[in-house]
PDB file of N, CA and C in Angstrom:
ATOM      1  N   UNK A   1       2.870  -9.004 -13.248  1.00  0.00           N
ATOM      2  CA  UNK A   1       3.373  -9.078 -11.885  1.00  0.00           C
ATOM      3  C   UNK A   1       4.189  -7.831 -11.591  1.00  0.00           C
ATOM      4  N   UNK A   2       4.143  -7.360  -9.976  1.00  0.00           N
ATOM      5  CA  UNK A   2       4.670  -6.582  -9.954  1.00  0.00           C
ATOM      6  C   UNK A   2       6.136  -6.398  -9.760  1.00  0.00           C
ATOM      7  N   UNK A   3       7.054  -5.691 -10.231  1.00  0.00           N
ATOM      8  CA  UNK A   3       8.565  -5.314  -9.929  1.00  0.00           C
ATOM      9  C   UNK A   3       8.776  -5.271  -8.502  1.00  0.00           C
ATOM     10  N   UNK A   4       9.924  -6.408  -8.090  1.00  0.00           N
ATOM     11  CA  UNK A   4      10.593  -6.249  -7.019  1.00  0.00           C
ATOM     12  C   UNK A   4      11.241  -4.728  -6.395  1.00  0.00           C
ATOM     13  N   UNK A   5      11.371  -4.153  -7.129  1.00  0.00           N
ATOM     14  CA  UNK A   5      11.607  -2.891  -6.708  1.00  0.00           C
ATOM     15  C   UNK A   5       9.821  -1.750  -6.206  1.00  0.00           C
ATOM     16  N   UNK A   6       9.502  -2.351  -6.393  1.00  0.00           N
ATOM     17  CA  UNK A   6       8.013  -1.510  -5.792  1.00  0.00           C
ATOM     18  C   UNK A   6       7.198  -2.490  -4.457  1.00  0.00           C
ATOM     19  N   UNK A   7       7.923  -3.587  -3.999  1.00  0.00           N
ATOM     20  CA  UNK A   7       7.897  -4.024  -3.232  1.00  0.00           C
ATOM     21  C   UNK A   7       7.975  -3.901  -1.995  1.00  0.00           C
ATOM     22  N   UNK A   8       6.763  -3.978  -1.030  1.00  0.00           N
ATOM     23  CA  UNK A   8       7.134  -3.104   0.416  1.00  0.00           C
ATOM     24  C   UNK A   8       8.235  -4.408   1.080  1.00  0.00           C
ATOM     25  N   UNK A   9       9.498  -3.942   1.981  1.00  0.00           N
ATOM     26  CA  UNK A   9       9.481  -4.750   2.871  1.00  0.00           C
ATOM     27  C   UNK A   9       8.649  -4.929   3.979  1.00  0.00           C
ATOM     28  N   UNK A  10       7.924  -5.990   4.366  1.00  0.00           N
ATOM     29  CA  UNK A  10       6.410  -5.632   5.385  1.00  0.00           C
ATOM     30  C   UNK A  10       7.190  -6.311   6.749  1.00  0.00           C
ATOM     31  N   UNK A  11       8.560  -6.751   6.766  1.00  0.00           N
ATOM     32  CA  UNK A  11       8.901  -7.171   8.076  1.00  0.00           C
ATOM     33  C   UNK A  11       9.432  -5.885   8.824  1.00  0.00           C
ATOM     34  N   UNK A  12       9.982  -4.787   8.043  1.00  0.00           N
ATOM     35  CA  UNK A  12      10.059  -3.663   8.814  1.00  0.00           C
ATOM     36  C   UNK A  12       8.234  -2.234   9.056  1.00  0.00           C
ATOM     37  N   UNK A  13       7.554  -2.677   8.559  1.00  0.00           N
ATOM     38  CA  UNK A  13       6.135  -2.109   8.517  1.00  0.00           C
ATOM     39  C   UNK A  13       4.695  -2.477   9.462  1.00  0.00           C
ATOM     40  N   UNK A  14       5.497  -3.563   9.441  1.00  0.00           N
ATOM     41  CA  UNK A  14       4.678  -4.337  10.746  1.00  0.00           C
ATOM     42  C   UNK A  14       3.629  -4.288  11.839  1.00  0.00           C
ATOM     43  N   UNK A  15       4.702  -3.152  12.219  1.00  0.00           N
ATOM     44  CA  UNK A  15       4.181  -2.897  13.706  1.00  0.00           C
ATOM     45  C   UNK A  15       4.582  -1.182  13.639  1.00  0.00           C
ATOM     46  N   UNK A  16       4.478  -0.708  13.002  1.00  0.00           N
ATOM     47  CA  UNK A  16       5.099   0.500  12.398  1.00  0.00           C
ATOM     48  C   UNK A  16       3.301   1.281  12.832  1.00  0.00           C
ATOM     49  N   UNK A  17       3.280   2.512  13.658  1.00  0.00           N
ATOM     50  CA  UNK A  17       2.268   3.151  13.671  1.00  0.00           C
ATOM     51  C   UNK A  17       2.023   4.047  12.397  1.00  0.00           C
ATOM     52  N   UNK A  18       1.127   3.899  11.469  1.00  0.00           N
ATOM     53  CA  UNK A  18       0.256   4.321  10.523  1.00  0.00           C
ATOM     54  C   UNK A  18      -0.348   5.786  10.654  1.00  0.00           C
ATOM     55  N   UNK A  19      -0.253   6.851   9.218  1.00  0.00           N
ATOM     56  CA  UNK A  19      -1.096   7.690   9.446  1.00  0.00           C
ATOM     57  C   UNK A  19      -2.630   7.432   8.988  1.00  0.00           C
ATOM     58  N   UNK A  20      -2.561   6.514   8.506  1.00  0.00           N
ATOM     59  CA  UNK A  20      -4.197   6.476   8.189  1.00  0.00           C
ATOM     60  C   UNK A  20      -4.078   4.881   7.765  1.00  0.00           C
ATOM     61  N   UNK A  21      -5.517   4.184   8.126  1.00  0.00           N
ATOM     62  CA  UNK A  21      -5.893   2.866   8.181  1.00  0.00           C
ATOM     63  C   UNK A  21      -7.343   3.065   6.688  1.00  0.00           C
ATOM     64  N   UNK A  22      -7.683   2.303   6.351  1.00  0.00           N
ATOM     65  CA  UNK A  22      -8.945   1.913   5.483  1.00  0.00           C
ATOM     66  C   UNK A  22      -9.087   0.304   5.444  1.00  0.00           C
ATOM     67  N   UNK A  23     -10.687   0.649   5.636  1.00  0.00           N
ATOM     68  CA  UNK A  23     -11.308  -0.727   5.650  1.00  0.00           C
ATOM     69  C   UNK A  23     -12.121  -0.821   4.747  1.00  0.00           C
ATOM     70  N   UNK A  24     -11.959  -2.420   4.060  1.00  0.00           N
ATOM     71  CA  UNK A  24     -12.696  -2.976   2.845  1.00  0.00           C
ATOM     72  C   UNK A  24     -13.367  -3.817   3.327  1.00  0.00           C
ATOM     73  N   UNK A  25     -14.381  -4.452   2.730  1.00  0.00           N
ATOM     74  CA  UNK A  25     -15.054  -5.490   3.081  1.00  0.00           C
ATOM     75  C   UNK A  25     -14.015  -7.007   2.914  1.00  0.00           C
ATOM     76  N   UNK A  26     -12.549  -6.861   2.028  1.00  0.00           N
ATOM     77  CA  UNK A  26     -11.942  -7.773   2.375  1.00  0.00           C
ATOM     78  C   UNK A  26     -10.651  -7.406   2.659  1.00  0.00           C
ATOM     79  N   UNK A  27      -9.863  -6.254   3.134  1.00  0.00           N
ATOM     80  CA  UNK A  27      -8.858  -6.041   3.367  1.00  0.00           C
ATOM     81  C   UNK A  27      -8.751  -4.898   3.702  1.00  0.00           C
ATOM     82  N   UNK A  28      -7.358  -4.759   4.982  1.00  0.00           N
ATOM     83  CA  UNK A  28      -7.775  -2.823   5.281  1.00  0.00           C
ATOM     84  C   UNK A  28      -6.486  -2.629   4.572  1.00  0.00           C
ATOM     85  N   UNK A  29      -5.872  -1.515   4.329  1.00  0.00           N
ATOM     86  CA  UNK A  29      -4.944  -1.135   3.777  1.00  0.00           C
ATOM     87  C   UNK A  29      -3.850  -0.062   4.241  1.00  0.00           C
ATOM     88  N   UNK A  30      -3.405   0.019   5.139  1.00  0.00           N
ATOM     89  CA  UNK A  30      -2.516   1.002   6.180  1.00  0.00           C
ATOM     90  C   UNK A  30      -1.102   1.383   4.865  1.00  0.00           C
ATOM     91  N   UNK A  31      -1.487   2.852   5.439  1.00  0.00           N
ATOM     92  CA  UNK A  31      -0.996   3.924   4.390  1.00  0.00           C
ATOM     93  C   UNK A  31       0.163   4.629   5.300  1.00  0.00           C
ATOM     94  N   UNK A  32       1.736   4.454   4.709  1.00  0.00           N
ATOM     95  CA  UNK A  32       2.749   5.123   5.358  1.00  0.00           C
ATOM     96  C   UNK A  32       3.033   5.755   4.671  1.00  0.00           C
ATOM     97  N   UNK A  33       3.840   7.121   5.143  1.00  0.00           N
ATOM     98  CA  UNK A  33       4.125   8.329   4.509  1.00  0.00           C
ATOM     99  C   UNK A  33       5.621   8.112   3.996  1.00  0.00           C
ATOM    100  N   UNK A  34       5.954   8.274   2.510  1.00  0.00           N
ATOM    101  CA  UNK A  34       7.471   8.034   1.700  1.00  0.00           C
ATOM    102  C   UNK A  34       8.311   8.868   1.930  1.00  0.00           C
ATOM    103  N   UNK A  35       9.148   9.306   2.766  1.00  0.00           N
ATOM    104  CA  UNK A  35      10.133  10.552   3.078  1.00  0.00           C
ATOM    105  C   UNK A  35      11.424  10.099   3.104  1.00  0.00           C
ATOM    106  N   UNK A  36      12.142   9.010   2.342  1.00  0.00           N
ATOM    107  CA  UNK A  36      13.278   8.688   2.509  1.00  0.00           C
ATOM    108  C   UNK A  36      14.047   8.901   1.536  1.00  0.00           C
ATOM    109  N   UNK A  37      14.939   9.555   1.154  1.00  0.00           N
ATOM    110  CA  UNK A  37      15.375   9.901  -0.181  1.00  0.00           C
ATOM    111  C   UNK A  37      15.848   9.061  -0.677  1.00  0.00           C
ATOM    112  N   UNK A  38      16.044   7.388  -0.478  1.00  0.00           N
ATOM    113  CA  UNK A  38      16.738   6.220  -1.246  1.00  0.00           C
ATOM    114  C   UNK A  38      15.551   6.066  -2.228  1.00  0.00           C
ATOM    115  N   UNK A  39      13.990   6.490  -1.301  1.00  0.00           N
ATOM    116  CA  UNK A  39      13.192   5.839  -2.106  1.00  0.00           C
ATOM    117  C   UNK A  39      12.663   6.766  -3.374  1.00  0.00           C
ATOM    118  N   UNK A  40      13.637   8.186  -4.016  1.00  0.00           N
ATOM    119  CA  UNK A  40      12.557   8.864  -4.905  1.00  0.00           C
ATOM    120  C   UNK A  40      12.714   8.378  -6.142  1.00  0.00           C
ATOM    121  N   UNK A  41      13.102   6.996  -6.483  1.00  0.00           N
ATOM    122  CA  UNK A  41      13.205   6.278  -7.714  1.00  0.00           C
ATOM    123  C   UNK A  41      11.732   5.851  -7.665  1.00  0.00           C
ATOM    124  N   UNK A  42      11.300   5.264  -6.531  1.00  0.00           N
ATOM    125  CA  UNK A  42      10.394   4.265  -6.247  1.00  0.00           C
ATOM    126  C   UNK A  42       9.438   4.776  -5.363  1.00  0.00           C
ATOM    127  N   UNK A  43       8.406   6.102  -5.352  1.00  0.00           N
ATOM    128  CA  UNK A  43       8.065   6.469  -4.377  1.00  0.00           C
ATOM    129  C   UNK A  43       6.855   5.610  -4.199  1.00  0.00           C
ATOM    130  N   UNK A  44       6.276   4.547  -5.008  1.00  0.00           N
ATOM    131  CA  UNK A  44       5.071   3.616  -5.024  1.00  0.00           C
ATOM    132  C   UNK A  44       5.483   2.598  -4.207  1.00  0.00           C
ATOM    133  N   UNK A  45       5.221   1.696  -2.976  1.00  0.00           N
ATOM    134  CA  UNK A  45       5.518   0.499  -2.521  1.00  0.00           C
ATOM    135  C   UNK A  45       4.371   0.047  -1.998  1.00  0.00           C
ATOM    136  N   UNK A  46       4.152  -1.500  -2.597  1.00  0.00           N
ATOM    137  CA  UNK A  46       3.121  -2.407  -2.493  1.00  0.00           C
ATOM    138  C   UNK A  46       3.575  -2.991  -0.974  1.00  0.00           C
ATOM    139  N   UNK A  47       2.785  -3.604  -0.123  1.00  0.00           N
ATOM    140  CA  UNK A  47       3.543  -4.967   0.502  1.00  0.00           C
ATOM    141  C   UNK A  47       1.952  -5.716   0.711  1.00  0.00           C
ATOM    142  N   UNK A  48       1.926  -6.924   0.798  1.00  0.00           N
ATOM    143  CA  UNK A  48       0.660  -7.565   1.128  1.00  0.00           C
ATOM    144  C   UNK A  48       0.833  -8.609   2.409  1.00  0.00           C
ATOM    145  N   UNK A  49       0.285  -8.786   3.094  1.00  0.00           N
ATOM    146  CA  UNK A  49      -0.102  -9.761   3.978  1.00  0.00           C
ATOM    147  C   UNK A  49      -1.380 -10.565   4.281  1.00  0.00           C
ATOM    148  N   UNK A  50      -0.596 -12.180   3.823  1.00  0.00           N
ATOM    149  CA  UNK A  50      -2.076 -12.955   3.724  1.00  0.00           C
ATOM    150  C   UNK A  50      -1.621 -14.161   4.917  1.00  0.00           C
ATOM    151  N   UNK A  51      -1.806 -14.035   6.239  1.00  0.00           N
ATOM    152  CA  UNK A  51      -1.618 -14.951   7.435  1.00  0.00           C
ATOM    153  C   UNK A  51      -2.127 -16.580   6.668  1.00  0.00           C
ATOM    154  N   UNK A  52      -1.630 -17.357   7.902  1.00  0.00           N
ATOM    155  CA  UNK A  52      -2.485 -18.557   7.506  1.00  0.00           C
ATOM    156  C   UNK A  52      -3.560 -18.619   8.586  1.00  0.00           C
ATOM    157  N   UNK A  53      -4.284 -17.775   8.345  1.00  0.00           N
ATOM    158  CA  UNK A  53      -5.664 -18.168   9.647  1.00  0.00           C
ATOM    159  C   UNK A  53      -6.467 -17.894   8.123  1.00  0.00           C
ATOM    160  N   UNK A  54      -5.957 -17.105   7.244  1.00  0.00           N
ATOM    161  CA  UNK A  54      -6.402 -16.686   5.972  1.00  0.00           C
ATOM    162  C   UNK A  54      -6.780 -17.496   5.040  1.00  0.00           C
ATOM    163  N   UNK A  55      -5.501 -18.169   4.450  1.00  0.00           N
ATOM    164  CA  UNK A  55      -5.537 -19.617   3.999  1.00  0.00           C
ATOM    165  C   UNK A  55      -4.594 -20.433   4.540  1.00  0.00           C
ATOM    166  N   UNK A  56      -4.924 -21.639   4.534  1.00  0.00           N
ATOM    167  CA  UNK A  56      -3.929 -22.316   4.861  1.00  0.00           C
ATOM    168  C   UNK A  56      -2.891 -22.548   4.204  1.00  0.00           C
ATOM    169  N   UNK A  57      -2.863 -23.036   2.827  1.00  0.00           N
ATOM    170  CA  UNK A  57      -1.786 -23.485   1.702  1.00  0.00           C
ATOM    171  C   UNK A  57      -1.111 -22.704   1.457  1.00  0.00           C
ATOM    172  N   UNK A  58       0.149 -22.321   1.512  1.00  0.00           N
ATOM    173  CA  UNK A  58       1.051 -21.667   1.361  1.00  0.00           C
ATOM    174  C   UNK A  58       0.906 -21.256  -0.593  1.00  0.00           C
ATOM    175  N   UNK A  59       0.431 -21.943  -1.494  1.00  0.00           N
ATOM    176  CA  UNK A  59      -0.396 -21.735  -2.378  1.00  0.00           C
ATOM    177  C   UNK A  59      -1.137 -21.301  -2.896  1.00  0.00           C
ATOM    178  N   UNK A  60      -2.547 -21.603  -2.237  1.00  0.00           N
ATOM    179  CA  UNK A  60      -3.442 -20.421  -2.066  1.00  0.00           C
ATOM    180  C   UNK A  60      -2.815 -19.059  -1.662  1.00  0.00           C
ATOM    181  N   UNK A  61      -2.450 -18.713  -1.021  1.00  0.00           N
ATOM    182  CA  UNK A  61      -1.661 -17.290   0.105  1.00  0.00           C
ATOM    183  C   UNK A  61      -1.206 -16.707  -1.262  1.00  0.00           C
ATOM    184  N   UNK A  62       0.070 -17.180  -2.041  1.00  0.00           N
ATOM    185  CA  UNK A  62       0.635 -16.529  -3.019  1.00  0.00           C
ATOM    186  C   UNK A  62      -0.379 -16.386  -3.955  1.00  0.00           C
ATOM    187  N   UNK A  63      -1.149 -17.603  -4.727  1.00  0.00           N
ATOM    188  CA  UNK A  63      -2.096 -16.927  -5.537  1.00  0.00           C
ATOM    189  C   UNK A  63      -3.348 -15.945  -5.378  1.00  0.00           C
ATOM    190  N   UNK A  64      -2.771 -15.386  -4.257  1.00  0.00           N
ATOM    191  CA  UNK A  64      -4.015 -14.305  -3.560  1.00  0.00           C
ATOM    192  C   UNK A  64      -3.364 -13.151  -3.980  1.00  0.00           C
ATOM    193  N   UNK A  65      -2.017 -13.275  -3.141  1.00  0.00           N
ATOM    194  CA  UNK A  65      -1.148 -12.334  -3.314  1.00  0.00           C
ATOM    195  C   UNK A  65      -0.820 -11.494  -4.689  1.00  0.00           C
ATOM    196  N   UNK A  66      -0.534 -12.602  -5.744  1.00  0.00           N
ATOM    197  CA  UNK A  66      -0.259 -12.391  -7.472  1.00  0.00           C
ATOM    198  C   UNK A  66      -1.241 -11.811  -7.947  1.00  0.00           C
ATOM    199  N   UNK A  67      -2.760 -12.438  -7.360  1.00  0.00           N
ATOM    200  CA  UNK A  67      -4.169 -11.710  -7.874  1.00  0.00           C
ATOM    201  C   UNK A  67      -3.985  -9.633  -7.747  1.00  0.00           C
ATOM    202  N   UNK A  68      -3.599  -9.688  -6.527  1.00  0.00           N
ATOM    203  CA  UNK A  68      -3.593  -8.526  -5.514  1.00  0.00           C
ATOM    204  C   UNK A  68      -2.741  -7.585  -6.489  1.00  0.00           C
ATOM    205  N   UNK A  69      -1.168  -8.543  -6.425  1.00  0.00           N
ATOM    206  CA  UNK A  69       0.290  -7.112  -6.956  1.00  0.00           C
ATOM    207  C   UNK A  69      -0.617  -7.159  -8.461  1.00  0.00           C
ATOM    208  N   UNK A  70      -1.280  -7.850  -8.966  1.00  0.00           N
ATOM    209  CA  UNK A  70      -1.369  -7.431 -10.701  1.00  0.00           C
ATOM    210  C   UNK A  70      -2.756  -6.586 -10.718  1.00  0.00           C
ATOM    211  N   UNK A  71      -3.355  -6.472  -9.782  1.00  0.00           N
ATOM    212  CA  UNK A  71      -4.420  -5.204  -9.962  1.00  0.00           C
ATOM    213  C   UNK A  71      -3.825  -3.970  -9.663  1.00  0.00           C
ATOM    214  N   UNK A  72      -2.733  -3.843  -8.642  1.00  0.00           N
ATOM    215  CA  UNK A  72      -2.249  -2.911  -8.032  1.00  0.00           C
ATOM    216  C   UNK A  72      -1.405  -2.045  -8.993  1.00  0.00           C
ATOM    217  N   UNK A  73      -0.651  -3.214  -9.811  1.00  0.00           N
ATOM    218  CA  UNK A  73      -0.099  -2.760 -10.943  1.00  0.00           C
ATOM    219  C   UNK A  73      -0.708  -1.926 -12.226  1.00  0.00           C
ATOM    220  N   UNK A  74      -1.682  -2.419 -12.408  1.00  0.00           N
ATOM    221  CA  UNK A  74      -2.519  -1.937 -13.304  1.00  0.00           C
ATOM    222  C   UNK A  74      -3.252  -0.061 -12.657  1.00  0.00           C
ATOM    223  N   UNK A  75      -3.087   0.064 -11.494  1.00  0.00           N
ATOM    224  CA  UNK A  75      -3.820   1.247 -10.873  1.00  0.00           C
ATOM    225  C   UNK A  75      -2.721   2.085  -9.868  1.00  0.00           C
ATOM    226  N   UNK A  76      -1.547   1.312 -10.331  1.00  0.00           N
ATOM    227  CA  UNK A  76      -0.801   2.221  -9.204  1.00  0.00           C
ATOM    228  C   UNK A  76      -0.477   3.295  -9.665  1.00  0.00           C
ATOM    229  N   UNK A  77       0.035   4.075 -10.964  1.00  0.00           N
ATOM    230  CA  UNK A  77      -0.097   5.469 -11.601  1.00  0.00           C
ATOM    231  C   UNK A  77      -1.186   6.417 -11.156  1.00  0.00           C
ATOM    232  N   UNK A  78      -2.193   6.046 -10.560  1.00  0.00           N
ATOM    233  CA  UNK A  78      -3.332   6.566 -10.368  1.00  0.00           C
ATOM    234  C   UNK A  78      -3.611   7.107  -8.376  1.00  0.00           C
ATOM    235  N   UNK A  79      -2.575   6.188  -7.516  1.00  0.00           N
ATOM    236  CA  UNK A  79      -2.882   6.504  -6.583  1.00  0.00           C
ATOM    237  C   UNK A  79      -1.749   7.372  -6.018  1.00  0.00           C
ATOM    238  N   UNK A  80      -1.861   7.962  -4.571  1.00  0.00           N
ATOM    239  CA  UNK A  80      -0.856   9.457  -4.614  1.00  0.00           C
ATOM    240  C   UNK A  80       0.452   8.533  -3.769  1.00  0.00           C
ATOM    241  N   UNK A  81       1.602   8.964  -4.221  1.00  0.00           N
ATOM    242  CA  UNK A  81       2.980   8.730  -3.907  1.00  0.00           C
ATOM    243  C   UNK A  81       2.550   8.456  -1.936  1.00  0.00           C
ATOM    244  N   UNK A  82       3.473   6.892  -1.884  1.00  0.00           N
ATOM    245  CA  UNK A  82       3.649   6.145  -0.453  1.00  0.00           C
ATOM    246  C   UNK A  82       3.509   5.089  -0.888  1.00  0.00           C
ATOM    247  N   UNK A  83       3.569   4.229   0.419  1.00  0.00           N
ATOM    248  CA  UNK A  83       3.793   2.758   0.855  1.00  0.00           C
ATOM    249  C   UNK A  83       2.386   2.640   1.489  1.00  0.00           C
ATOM    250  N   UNK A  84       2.668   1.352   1.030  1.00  0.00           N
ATOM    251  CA  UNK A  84       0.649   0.659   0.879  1.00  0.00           C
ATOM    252  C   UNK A  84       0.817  -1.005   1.573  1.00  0.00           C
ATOM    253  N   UNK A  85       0.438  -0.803   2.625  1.00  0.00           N
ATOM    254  CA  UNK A  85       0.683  -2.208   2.995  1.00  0.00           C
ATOM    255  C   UNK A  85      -0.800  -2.832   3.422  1.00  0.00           C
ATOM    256  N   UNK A  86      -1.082  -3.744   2.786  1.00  0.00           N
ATOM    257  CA  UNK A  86      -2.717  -4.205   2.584  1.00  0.00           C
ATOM    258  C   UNK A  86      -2.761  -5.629   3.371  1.00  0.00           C
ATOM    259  N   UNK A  87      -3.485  -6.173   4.408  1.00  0.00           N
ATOM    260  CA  UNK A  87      -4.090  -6.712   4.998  1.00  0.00           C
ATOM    261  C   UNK A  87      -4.558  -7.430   5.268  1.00  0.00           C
ATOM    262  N   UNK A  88      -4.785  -8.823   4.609  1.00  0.00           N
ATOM    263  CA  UNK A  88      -6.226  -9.488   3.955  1.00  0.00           C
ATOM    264  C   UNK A  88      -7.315  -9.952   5.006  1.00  0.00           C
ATOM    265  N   UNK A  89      -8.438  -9.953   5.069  1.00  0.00           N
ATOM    266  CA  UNK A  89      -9.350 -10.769   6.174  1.00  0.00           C
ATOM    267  C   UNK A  89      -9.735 -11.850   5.490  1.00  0.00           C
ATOM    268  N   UNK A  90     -10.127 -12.803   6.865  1.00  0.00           N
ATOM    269  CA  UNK A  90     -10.262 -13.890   6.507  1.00  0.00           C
ATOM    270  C   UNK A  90     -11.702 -14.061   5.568  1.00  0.00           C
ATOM    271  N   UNK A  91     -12.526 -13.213   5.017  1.00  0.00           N
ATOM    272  CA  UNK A  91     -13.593 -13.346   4.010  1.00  0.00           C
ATOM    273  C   UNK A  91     -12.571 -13.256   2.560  1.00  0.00           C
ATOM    274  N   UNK A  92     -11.430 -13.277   2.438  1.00  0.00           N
ATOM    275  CA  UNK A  92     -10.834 -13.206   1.039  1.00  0.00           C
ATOM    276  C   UNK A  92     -10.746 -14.373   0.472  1.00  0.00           C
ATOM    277  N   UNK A  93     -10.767 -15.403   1.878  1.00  0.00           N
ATOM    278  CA  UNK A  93     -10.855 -16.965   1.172  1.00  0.00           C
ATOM    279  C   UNK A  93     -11.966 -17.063   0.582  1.00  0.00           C
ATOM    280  N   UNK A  94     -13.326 -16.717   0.691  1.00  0.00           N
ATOM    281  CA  UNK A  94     -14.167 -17.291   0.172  1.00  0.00           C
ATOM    282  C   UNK A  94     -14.535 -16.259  -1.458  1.00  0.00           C
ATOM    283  N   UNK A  95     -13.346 -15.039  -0.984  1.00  0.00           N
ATOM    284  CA  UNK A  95     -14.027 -14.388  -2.457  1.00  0.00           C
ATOM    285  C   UNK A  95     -13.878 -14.880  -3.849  1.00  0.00           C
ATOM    286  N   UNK A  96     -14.537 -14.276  -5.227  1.00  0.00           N
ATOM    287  CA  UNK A  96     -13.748 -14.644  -6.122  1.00  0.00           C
ATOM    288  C   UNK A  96     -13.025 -13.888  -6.614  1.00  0.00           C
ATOM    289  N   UNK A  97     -12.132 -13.682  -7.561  1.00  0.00           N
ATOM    290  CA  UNK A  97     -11.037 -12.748  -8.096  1.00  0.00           C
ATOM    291  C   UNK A  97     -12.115 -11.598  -8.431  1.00  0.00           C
ATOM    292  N   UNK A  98     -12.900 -11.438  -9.061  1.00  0.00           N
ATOM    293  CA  UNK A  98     -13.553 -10.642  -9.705  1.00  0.00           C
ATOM    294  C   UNK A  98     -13.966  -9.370  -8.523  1.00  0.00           C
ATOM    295  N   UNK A  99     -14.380 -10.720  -6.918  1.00  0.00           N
ATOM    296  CA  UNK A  99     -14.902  -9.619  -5.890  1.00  0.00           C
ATOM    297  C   UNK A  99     -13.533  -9.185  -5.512  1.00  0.00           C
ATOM    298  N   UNK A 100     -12.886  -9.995  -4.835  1.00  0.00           N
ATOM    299  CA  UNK A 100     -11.593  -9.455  -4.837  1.00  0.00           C
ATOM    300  C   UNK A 100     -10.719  -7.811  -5.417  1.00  0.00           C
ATOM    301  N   UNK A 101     -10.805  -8.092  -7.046  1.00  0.00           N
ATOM    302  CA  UNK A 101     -10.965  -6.517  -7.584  1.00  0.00           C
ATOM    303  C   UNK A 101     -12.189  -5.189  -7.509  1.00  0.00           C
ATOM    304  N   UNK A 102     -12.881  -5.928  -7.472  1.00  0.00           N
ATOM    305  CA  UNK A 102     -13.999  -4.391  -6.952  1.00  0.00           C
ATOM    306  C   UNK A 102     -14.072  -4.245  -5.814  1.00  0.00           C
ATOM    307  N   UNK A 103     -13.767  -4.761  -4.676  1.00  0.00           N
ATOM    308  CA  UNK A 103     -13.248  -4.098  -3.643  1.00  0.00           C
ATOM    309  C   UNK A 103     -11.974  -3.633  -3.515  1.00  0.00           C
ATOM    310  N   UNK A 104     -11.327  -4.075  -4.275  1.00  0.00           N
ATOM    311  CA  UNK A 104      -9.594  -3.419  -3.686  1.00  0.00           C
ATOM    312  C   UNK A 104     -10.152  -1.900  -4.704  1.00  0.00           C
ATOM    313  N   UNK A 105     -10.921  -1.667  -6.110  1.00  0.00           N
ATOM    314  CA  UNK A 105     -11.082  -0.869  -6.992  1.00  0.00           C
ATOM    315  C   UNK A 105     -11.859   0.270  -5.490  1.00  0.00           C
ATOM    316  N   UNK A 106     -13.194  -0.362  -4.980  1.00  0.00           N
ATOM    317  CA  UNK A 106     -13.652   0.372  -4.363  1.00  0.00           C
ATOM    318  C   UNK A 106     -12.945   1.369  -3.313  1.00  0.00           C
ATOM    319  N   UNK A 107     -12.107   0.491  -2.684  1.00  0.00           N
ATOM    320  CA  UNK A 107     -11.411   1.119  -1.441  1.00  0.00           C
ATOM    321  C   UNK A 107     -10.462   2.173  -2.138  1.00  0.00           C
ATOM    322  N   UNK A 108      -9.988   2.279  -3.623  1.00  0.00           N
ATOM    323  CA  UNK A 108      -9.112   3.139  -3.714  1.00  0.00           C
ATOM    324  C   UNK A 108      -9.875   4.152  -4.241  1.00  0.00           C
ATOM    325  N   UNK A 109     -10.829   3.890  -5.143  1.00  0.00           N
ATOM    326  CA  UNK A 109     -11.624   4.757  -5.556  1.00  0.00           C
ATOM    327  C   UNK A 109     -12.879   5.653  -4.451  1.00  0.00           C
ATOM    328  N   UNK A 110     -13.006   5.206  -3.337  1.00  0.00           N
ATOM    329  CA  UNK A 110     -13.443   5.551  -2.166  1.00  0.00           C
ATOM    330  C   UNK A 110     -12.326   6.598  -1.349  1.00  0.00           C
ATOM    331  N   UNK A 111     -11.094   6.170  -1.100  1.00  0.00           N
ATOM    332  CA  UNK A 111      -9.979   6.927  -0.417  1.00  0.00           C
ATOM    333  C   UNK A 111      -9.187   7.593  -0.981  1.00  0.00           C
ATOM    334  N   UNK A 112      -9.300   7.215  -2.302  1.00  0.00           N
ATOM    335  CA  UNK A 112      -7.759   7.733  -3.217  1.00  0.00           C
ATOM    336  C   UNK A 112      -8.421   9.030  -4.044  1.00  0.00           C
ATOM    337  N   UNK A 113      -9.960   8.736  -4.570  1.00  0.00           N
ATOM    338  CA  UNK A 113     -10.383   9.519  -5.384  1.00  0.00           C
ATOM    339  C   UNK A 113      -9.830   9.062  -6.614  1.00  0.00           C
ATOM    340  N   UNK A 114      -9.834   7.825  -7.301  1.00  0.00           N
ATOM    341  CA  UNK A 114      -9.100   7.712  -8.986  1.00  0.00           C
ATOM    342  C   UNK A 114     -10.454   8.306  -9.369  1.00  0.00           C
TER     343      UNK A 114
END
C-alpha cells in the first residue's frame, strides 16, 4: 500500500485545470505540474477517484482503489516527477484486477515511455 505521504489531496485537484489529460480504456489520468517547494520530499503524488455511479459499495470503491495505489507503487520510480490524479470509468466495475493492471501498465507505458 501506498504511503500517506505520496498521497494526492484530490479535494483541492478537482476542478483544478490540467496540463495534459490521458485516456485508458478504464481510467483517464490528469497530470499536474509539482512546483511547490513543500513538495521536493515528495515530488510523486497519487490521488484516485472512484464515484459511486462506479460502484456502489463503499467497499468495492476502496478495494479498487488499494488494487490501483499498489500497482502505482510498484511503477512509480519509473514515471517523471508530478501529481497523478486518475479517474475511474464506469467499465472498471466489470474489470478484473489483472485487466485493471495492463491498462493502468498500458497508459503509462503509452504516455510515460517506462
Amino acid at each position: 500500500m501506498l504511503a500517506k505521504k505520496y498521497k494526492l489531496p484530490i479535494q483541492l485537484f478537482r476542478n483544478k485545470k490540467t496540463q495534459q489529460i490521458f485516456r485508458g480504456r478504464h481510467f483517464f489520468v490528469k497530470v499536474f505540474q509539482n512546483n511547490k517547494e513543500d513538495n521536493f520530499q515528495f515530488p510523486i503524488r497519487f490521488g484516485i477517484i472512484v464515484s459511486k455511479k462506479v460502484l456502489k459499495k463503499a467497499t468495492a470503491r476502496n478495494a479498487l482503489k488499494r488494487d490501483v495505489f499498489c500497482f502505482l507503487e510498484e511503477i512509480s520510480e519509473k514515471l517523471p516527477k508530478a501529481d497523478y490524479l486518475i479517474i475511474t470509468k464506469p467499465s472498471a466495475a466489470r474489470a478484473s484486477k489483472t485487466e485493471i493492471r495492463k491498462d493502468l501498465f498500458n497508459l503509462c507505458q503509452r504516455f510515460f515511455t517506462l
